[in-house]
N, C-alpha and C. Protein backbone atom coordinates (compact mmCIF):
# COMPACT_ATOMS: atom_id res chain seq x y z
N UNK A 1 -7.81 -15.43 34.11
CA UNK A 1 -6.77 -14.58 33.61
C UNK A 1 -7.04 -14.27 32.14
N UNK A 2 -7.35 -12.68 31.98
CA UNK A 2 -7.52 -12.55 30.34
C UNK A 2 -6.04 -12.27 29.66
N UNK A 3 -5.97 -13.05 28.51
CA UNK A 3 -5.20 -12.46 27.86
C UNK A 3 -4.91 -11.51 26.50
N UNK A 4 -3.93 -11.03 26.34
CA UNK A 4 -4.20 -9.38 25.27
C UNK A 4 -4.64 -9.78 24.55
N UNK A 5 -5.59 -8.55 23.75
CA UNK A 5 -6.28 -8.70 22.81
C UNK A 5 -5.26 -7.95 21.68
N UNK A 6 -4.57 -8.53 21.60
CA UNK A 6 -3.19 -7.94 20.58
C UNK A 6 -3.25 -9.16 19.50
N UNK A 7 -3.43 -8.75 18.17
CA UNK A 7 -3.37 -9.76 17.13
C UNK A 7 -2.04 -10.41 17.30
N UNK A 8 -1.38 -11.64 16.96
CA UNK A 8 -0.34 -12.18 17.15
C UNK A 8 0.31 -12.37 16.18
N UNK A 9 -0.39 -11.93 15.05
CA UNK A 9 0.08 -11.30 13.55
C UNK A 9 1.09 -10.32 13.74
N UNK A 10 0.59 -9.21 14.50
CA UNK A 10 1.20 -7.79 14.35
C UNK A 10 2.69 -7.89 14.29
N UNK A 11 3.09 -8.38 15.68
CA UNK A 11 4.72 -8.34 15.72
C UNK A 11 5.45 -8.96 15.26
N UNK A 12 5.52 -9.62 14.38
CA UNK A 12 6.04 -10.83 13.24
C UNK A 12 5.95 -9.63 12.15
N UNK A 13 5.22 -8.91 11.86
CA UNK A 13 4.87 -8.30 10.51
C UNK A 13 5.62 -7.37 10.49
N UNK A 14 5.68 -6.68 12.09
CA UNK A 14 6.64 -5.61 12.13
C UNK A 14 8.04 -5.81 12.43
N UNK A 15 9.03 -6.80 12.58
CA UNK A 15 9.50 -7.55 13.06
C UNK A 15 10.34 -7.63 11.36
N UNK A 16 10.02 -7.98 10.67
CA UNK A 16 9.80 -8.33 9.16
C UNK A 16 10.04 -6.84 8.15
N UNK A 17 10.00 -6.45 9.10
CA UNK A 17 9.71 -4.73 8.10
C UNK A 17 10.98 -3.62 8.53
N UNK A 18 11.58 -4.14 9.41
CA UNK A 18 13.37 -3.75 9.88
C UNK A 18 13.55 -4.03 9.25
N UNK A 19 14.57 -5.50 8.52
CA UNK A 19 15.13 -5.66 7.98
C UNK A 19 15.01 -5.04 6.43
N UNK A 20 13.96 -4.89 6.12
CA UNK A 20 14.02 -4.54 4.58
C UNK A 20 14.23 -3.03 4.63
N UNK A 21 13.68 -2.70 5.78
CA UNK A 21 14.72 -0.79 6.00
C UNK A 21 15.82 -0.75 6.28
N UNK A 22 16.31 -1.68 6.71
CA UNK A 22 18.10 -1.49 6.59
C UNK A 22 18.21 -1.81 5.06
N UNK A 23 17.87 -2.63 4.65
CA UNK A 23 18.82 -3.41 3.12
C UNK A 23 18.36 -2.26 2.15
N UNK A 24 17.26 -1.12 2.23
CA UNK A 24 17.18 0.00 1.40
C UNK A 24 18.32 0.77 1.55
N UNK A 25 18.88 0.91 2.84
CA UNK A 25 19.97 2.01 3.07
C UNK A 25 21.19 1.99 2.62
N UNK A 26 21.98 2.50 1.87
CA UNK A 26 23.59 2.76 1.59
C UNK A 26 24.08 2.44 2.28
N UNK A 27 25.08 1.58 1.69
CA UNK A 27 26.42 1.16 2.87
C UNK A 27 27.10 2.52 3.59
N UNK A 28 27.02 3.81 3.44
CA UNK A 28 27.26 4.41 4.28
C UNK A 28 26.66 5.75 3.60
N UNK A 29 26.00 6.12 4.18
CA UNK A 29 25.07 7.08 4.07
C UNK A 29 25.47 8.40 4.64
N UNK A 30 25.35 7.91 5.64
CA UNK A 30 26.06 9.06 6.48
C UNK A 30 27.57 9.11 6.44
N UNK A 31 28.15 10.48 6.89
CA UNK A 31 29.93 11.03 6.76
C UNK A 31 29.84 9.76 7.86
N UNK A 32 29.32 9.83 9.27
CA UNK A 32 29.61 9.38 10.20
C UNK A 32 29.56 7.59 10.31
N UNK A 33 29.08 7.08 9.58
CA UNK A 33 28.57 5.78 9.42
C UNK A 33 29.60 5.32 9.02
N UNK A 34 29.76 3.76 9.61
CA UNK A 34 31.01 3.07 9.71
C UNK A 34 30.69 1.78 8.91
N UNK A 35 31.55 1.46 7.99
CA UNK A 35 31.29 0.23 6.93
C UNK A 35 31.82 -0.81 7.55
N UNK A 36 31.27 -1.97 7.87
CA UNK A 36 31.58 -3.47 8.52
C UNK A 36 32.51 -4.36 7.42
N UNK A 37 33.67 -4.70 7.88
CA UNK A 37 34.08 -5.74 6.75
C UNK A 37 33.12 -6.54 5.97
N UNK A 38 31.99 -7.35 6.37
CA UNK A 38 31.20 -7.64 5.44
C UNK A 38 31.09 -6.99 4.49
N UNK A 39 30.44 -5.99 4.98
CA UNK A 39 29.94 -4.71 3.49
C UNK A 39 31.02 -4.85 2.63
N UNK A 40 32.46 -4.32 3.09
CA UNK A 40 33.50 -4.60 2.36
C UNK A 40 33.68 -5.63 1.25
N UNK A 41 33.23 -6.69 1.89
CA UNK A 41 33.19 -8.02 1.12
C UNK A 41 32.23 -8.18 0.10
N UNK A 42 31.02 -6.96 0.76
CA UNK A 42 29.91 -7.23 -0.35
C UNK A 42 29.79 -6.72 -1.78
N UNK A 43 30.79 -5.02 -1.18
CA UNK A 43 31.01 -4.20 -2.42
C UNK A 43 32.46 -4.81 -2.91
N UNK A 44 33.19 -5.30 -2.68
CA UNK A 44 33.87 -5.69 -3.41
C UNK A 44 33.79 -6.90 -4.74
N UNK A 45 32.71 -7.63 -3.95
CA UNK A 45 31.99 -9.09 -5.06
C UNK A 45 30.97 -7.78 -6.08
N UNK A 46 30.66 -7.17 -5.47
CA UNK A 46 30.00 -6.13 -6.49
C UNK A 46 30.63 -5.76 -7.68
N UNK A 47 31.57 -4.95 -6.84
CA UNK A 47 32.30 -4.65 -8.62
C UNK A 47 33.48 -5.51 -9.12
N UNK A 48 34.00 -6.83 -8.77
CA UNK A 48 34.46 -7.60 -9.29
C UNK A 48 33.61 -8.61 -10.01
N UNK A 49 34.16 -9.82 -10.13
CA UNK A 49 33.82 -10.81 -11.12
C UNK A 49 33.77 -11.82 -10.07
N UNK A 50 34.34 -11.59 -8.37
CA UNK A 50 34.54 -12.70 -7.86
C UNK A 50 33.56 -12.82 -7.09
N UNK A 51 32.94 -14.22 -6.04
CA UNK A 51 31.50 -14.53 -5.08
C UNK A 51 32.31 -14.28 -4.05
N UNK A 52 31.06 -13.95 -3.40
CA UNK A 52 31.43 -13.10 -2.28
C UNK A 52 32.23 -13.99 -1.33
N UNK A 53 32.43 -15.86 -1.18
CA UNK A 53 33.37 -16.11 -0.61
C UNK A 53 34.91 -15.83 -1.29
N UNK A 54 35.29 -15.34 -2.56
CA UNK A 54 36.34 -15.49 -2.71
C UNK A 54 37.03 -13.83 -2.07
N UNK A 55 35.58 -12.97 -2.70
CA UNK A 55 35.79 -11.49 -2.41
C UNK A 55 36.54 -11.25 -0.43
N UNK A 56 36.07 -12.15 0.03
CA UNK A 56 35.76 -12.34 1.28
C UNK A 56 37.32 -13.10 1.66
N UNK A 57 37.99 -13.91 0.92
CA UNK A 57 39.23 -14.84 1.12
C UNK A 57 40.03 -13.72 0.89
N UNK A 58 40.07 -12.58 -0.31
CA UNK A 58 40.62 -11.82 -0.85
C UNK A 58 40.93 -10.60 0.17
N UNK A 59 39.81 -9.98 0.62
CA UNK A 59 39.76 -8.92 2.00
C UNK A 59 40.73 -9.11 3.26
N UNK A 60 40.24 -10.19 3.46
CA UNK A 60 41.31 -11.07 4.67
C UNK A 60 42.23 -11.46 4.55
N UNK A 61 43.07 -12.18 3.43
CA UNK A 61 44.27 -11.52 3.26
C UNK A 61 44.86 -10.33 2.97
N UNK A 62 44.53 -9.54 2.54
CA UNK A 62 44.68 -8.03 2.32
C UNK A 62 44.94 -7.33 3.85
N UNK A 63 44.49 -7.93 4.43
CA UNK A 63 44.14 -7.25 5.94
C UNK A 63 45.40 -7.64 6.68
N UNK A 64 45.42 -8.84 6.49
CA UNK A 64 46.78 -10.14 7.02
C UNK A 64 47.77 -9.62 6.54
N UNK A 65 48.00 -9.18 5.45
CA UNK A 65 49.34 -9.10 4.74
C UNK A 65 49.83 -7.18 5.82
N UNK A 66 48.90 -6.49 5.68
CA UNK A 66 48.98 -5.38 5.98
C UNK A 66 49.12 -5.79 7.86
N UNK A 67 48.67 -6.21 8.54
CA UNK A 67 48.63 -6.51 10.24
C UNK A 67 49.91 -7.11 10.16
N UNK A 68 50.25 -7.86 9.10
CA UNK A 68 51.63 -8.81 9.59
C UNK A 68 52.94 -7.96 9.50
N UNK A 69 53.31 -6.38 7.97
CA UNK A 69 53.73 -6.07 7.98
C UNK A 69 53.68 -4.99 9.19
N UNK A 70 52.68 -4.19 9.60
CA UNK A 70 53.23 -3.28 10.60
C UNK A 70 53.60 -3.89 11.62
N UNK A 71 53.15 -5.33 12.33
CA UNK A 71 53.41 -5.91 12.95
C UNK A 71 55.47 -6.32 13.32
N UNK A 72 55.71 -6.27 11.71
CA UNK A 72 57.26 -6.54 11.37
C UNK A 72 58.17 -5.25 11.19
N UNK A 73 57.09 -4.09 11.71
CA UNK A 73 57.77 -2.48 11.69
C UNK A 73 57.67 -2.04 10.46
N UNK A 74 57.30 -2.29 9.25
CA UNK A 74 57.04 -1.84 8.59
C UNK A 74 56.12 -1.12 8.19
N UNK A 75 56.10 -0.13 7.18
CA UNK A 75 54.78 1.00 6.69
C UNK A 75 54.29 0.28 5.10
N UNK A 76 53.00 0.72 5.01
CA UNK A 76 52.23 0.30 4.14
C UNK A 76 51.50 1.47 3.61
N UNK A 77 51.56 1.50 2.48
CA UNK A 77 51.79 2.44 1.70
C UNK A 77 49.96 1.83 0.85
N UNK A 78 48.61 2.47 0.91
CA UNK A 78 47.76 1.71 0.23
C UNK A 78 47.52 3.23 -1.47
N UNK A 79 48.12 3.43 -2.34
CA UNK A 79 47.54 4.72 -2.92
C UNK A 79 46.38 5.20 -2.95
N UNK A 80 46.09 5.90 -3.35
CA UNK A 80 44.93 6.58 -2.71
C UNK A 80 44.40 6.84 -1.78
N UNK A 81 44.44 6.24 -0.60
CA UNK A 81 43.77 5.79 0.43
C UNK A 81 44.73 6.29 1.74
N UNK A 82 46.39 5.95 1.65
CA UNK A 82 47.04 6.48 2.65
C UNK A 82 48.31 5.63 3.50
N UNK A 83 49.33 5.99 3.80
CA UNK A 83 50.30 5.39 4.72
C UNK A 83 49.67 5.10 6.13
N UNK A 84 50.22 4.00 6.31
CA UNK A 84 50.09 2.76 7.83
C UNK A 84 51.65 2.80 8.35
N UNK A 85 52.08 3.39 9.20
CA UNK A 85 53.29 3.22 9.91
C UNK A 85 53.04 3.42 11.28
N UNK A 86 54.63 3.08 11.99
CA UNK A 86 54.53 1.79 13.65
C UNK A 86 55.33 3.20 14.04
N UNK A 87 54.64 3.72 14.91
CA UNK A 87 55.64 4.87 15.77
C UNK A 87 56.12 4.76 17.11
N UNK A 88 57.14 4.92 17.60
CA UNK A 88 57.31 4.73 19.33
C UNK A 88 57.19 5.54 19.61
N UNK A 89 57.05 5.09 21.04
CA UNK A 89 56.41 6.46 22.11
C UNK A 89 57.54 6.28 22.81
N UNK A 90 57.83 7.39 23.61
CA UNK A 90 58.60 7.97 24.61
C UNK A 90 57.71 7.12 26.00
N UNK A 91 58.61 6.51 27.47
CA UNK A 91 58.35 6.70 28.27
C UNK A 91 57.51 8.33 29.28
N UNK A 92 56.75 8.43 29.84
CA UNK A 92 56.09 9.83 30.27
C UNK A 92 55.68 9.43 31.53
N UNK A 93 54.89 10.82 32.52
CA UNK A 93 54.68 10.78 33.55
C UNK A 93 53.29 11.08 32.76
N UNK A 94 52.33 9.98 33.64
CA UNK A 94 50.73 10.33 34.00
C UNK A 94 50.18 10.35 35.50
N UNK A 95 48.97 10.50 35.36
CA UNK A 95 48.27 10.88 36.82
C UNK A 95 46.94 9.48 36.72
N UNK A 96 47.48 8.68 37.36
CA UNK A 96 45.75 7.67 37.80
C UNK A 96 44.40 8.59 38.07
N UNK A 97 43.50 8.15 37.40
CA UNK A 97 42.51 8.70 37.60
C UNK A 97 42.13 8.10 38.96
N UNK A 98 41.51 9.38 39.54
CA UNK A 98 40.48 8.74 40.89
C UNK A 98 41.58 8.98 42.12
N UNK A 99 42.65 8.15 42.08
CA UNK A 99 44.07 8.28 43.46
C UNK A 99 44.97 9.29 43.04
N UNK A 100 44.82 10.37 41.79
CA UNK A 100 45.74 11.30 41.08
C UNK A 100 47.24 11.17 41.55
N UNK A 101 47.96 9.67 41.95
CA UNK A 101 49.11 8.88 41.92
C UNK A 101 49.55 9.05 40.57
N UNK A 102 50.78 10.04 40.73
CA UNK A 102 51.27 9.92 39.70
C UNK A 102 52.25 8.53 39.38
N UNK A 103 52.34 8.06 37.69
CA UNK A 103 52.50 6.84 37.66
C UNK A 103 53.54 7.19 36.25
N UNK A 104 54.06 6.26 36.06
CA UNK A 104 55.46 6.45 34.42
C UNK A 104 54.53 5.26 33.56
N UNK A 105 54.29 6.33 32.74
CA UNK A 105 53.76 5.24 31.49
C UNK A 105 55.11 4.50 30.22
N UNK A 106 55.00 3.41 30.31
CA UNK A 106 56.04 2.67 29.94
C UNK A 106 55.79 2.97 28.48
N UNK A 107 57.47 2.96 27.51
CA UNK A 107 57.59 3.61 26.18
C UNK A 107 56.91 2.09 25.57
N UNK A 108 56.41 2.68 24.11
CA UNK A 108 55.44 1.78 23.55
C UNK A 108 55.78 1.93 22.02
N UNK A 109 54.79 1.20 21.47
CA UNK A 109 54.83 1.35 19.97
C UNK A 109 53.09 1.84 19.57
N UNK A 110 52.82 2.43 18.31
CA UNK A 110 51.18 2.93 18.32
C UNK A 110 51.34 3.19 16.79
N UNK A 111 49.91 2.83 16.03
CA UNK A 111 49.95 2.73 14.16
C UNK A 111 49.62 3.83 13.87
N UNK A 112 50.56 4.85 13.41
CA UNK A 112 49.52 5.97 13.00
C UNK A 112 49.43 5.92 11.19
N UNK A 113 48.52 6.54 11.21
CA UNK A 113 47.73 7.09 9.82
C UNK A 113 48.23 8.11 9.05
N UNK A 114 48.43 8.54 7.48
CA UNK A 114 48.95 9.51 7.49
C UNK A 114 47.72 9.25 5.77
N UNK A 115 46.67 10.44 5.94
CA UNK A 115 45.74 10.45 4.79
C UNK A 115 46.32 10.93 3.39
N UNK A 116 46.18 10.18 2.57
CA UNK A 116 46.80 10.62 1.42
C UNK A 116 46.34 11.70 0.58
N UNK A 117 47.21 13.04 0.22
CA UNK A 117 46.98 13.97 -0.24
C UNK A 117 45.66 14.22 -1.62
N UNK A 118 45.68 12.87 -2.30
CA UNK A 118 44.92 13.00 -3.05
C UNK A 118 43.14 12.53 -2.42
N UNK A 119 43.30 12.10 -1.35
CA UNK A 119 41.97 11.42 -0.71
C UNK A 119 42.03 12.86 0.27
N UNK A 120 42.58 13.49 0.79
CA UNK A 120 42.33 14.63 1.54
C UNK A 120 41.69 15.65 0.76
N UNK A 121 42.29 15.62 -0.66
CA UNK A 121 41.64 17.06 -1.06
C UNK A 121 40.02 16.94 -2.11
N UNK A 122 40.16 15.38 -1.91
CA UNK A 122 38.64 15.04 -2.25
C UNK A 122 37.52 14.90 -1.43
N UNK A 123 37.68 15.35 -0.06
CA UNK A 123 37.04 15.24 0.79
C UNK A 123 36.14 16.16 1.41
């Protein structure tokens, strides 16, 4: 049984050479590109004074405080950036996909977004 004549160097080397093409790229480069809370955490230890575990303690509560209030019906107001409020839905008639059984979708609650005028017209 022969086996490849493929250096066993190669794919380690290339392997090795992803990662440093991601860490060249902008946290979001693209309109479409989506920033990971990490990143969050990373640019935030960036332009603060704090390491990235505190930047990171700091995010997550921020997040907590905001999940707990809409959670408690309340709106959150972030400036610049935009209102977080808890809307109800109306009970409605839908159609099951596939058995087109029509079915009553039960009234709900849902977070909507409302972009803030000054982040809209910078956009």
């Amino acid at each position: 049984m022969a086996k490849s004549t493929k250096p066993a160097a190669a794919k380690p080397a290339a392997k090795a050479a992803k990662p440093a093409a991601k860490a060249a790229r902008p946290a979001a480069a693209d309109k479409g590109e989506k920033i990971a809370k990490t990143q969050i955490i990373d640019l935030v230890a960036d332009k603060t004074s704090l390491n990235k575990k505190q930047a990171g303690e700091a995010v997550a509560s921020m997040l907590d405080v905001v999940v707990e209030a809409l959670r408690g019906g309340k709106s959150v107001g972030l400036p610049g950036l935009g209102t977080f409020s808890v809307a109800k839905t109306a009970a409605r008639q839908g159609v099951r996909p596939g058995t087109s059984e029509k079915i009553t979708i039960p009234a709900g609650k849902k977070v909507r977004f409302k972009v803030a005028s000054t982040l809209k017209s910078g956009l």
